[in-house]
PDB file of N, CA and C in Angstrom:
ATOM      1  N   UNK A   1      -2.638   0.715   8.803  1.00  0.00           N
ATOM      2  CA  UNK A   1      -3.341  -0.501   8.484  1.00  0.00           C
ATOM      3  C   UNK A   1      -3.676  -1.209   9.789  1.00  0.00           C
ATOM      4  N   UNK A   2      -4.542  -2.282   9.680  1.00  0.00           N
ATOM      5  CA  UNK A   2      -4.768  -2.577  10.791  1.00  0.00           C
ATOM      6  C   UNK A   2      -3.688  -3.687  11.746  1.00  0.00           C
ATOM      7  N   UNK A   3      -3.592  -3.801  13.073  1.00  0.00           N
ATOM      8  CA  UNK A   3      -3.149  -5.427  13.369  1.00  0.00           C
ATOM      9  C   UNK A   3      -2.815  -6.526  12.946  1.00  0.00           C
ATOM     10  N   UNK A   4      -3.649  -6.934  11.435  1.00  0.00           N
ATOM     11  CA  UNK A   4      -3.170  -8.098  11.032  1.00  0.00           C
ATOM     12  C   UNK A   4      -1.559  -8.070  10.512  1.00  0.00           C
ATOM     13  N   UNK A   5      -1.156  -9.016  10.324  1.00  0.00           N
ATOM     14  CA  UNK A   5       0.208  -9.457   9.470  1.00  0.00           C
ATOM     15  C   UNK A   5       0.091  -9.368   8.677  1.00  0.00           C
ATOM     16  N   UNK A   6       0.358  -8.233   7.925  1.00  0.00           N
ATOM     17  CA  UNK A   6       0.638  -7.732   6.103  1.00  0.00           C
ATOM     18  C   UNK A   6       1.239  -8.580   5.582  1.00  0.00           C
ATOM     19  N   UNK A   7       1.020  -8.962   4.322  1.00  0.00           N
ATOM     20  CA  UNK A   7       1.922  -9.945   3.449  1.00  0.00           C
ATOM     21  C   UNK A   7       2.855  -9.132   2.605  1.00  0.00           C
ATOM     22  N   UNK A   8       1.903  -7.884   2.296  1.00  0.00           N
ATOM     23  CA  UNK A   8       3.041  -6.920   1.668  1.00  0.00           C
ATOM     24  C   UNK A   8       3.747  -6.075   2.674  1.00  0.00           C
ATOM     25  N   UNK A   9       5.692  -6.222   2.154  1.00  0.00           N
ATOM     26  CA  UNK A   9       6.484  -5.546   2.943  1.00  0.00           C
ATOM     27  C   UNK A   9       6.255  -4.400   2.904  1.00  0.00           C
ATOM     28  N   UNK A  10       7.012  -3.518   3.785  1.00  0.00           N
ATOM     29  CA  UNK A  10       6.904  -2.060   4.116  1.00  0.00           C
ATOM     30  C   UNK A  10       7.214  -1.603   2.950  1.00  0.00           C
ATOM     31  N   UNK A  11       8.283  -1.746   2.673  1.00  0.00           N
ATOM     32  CA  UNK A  11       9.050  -1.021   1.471  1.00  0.00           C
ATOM     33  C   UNK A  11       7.761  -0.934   0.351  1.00  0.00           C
ATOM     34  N   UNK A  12       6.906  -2.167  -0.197  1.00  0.00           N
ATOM     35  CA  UNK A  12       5.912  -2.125  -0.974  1.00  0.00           C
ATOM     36  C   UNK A  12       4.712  -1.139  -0.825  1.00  0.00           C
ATOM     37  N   UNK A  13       4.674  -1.565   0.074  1.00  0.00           N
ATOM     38  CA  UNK A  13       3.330  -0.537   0.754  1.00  0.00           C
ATOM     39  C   UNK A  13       4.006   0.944   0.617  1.00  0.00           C
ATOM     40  N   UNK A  14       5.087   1.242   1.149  1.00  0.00           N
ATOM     41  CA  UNK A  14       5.535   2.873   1.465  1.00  0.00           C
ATOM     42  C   UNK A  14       5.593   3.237  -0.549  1.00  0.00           C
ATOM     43  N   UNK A  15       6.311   2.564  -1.145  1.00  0.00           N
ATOM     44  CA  UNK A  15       6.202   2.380  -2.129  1.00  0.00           C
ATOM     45  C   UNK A  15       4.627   3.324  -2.853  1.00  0.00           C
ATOM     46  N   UNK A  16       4.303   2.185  -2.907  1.00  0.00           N
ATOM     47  CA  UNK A  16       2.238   2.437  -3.384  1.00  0.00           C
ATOM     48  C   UNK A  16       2.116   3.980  -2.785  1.00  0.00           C
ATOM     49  N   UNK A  17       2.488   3.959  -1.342  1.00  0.00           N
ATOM     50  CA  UNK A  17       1.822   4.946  -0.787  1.00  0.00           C
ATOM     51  C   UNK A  17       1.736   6.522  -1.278  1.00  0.00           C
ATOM     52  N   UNK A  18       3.679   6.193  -1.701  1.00  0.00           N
ATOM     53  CA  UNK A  18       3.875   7.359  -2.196  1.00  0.00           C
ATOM     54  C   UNK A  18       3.435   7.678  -3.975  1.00  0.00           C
ATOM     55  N   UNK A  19       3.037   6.633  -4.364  1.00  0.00           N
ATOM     56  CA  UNK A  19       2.265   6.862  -5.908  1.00  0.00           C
ATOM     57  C   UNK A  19       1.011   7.080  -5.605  1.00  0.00           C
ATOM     58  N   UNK A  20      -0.030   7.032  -4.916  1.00  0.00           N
ATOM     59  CA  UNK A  20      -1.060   7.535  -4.291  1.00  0.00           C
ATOM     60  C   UNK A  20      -1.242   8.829  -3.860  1.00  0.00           C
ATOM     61  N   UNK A  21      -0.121   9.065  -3.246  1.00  0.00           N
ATOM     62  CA  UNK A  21      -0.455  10.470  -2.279  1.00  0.00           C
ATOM     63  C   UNK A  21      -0.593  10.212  -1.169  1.00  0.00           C
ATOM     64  N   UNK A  22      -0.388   9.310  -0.477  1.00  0.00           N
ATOM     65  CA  UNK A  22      -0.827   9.231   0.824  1.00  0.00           C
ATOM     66  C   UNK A  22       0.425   8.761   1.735  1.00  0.00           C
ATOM     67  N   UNK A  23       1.727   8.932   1.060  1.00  0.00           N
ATOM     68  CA  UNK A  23       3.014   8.995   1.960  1.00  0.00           C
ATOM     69  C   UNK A  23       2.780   9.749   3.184  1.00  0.00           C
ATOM     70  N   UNK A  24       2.586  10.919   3.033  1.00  0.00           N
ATOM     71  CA  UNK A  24       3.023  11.938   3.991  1.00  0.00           C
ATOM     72  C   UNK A  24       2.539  11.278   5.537  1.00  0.00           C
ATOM     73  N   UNK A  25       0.917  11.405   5.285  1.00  0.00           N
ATOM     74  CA  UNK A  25       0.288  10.627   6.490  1.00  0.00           C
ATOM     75  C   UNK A  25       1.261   9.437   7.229  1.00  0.00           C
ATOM     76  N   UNK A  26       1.718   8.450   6.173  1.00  0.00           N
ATOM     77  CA  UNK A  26       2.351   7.600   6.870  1.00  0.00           C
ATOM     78  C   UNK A  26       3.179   7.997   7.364  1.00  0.00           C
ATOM     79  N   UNK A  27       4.104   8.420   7.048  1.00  0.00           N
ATOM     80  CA  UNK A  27       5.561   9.471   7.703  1.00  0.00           C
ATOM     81  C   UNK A  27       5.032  10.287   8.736  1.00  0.00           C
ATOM     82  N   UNK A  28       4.193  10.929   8.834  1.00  0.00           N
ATOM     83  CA  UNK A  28       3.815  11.366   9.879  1.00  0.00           C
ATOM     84  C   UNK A  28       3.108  11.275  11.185  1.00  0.00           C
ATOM     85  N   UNK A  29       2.419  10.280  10.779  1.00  0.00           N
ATOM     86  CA  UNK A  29       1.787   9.661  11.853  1.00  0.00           C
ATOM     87  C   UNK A  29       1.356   7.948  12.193  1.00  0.00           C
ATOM     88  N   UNK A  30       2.140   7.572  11.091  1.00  0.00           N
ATOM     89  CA  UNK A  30       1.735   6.008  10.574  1.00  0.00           C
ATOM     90  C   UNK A  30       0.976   5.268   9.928  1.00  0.00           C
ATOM     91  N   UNK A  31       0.344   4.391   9.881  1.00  0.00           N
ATOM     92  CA  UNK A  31      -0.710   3.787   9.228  1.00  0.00           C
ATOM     93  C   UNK A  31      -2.183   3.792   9.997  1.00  0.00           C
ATOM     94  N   UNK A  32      -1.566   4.045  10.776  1.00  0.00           N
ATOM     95  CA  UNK A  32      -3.267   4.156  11.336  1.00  0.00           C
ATOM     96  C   UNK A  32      -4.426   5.478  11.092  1.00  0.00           C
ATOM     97  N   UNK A  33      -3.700   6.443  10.707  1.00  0.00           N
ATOM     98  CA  UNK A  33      -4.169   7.427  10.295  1.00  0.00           C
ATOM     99  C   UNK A  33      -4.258   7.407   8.215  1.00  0.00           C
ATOM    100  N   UNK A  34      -4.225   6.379   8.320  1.00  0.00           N
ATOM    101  CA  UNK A  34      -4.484   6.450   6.806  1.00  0.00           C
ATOM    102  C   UNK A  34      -6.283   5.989   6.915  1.00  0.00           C
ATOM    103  N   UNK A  35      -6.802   6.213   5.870  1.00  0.00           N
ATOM    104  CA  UNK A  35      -8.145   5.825   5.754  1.00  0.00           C
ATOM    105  C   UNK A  35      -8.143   4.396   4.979  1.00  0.00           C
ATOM    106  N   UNK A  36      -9.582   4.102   5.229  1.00  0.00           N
ATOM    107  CA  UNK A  36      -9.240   2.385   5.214  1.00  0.00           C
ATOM    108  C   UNK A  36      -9.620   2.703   3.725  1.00  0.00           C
ATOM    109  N   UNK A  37     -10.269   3.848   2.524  1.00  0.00           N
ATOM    110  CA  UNK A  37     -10.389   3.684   1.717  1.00  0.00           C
ATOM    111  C   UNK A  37      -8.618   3.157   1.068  1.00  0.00           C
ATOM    112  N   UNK A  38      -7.535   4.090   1.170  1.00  0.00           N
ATOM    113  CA  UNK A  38      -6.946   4.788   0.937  1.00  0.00           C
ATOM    114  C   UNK A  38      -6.138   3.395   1.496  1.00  0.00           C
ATOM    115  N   UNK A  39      -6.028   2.311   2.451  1.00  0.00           N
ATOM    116  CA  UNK A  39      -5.614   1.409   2.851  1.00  0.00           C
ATOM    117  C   UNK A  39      -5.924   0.372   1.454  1.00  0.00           C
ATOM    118  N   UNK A  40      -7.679   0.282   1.206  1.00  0.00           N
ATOM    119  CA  UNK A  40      -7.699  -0.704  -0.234  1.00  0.00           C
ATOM    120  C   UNK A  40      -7.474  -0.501  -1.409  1.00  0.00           C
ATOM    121  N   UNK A  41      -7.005   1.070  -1.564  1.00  0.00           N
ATOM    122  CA  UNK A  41      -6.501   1.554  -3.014  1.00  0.00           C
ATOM    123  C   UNK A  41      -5.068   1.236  -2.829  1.00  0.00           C
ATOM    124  N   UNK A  42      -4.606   1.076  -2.007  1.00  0.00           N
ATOM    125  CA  UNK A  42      -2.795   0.325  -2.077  1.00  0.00           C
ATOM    126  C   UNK A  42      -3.020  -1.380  -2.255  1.00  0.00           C
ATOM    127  N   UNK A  43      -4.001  -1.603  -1.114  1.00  0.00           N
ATOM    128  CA  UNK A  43      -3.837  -3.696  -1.706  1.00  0.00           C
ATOM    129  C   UNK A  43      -4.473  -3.738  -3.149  1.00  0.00           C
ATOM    130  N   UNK A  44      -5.488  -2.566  -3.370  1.00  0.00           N
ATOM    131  CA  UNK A  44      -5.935  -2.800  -5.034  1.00  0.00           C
ATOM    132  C   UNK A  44      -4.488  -2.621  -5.831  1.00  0.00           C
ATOM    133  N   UNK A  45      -4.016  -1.411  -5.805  1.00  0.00           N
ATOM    134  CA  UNK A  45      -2.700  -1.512  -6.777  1.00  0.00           C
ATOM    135  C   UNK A  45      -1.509  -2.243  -6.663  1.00  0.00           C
ATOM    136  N   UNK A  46      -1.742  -3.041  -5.108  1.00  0.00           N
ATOM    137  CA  UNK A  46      -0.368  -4.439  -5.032  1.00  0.00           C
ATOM    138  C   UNK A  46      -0.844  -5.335  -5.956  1.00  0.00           C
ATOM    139  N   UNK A  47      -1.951  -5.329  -5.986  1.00  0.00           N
ATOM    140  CA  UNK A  47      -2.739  -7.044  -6.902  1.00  0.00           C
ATOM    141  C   UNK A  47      -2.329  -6.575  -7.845  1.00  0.00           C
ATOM    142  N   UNK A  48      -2.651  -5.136  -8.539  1.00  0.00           N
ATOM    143  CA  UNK A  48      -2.430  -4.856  -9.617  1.00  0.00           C
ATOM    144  C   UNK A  48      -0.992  -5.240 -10.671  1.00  0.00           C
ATOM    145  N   UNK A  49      -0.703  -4.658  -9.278  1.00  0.00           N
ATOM    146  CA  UNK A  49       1.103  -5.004  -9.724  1.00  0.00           C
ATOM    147  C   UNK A  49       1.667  -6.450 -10.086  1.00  0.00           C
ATOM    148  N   UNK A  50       0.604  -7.214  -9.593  1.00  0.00           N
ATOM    149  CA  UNK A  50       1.667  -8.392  -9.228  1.00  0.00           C
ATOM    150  C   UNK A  50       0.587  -9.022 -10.504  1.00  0.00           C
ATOM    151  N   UNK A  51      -0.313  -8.772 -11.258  1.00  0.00           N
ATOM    152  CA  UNK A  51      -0.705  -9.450 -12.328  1.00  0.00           C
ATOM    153  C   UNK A  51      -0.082  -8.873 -12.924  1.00  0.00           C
ATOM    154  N   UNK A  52       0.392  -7.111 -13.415  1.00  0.00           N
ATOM    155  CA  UNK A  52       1.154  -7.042 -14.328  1.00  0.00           C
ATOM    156  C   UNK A  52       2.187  -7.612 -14.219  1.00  0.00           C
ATOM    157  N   UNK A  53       3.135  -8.456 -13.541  1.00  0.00           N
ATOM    158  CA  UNK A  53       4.384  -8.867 -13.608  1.00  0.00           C
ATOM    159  C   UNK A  53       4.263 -10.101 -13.885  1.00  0.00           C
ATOM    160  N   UNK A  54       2.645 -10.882 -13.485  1.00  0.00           N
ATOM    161  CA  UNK A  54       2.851 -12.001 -14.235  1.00  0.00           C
ATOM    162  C   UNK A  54       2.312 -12.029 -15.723  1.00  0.00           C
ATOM    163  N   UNK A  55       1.939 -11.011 -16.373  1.00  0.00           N
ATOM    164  CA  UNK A  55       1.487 -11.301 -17.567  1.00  0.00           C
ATOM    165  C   UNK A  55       2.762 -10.552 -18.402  1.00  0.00           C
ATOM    166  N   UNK A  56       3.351 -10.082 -17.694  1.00  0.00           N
ATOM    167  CA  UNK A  56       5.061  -9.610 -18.507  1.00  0.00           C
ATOM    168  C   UNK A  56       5.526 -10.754 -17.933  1.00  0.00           C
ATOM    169  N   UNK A  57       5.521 -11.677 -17.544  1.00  0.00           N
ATOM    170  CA  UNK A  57       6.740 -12.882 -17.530  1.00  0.00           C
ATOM    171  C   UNK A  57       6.662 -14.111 -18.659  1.00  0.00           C
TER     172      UNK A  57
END
């Protein structure tokens, strides 16, 4: 991912990553070698997440 200050923790992100498919890359070479598609299909499925938890609360 890029430079900025993530709001989502690692654990979240590594998380996503690995329901995606796109763990390995990170483990292997970090985030910078992830593609930036593949970067907004994880903040798409954090949002995701975090409306499903507010519409289950």
């Amino acid at each position: 991912m890029s430079n900025h200050k993530s709001k989502l923790s690692e654990n979240v992100k590594e998380e996503i990553a690995k329901e995606l498919g796109v763990y390995y890359q990170v483990k292997s070479n970090g985030w910078k070698d992830v593609s930036s598609k593949d970067c907004g299909n994880i903040v798409k499925k954090a949002i995701e997440n975090i409306q499903n938890k507010q519409i289950n609360q």
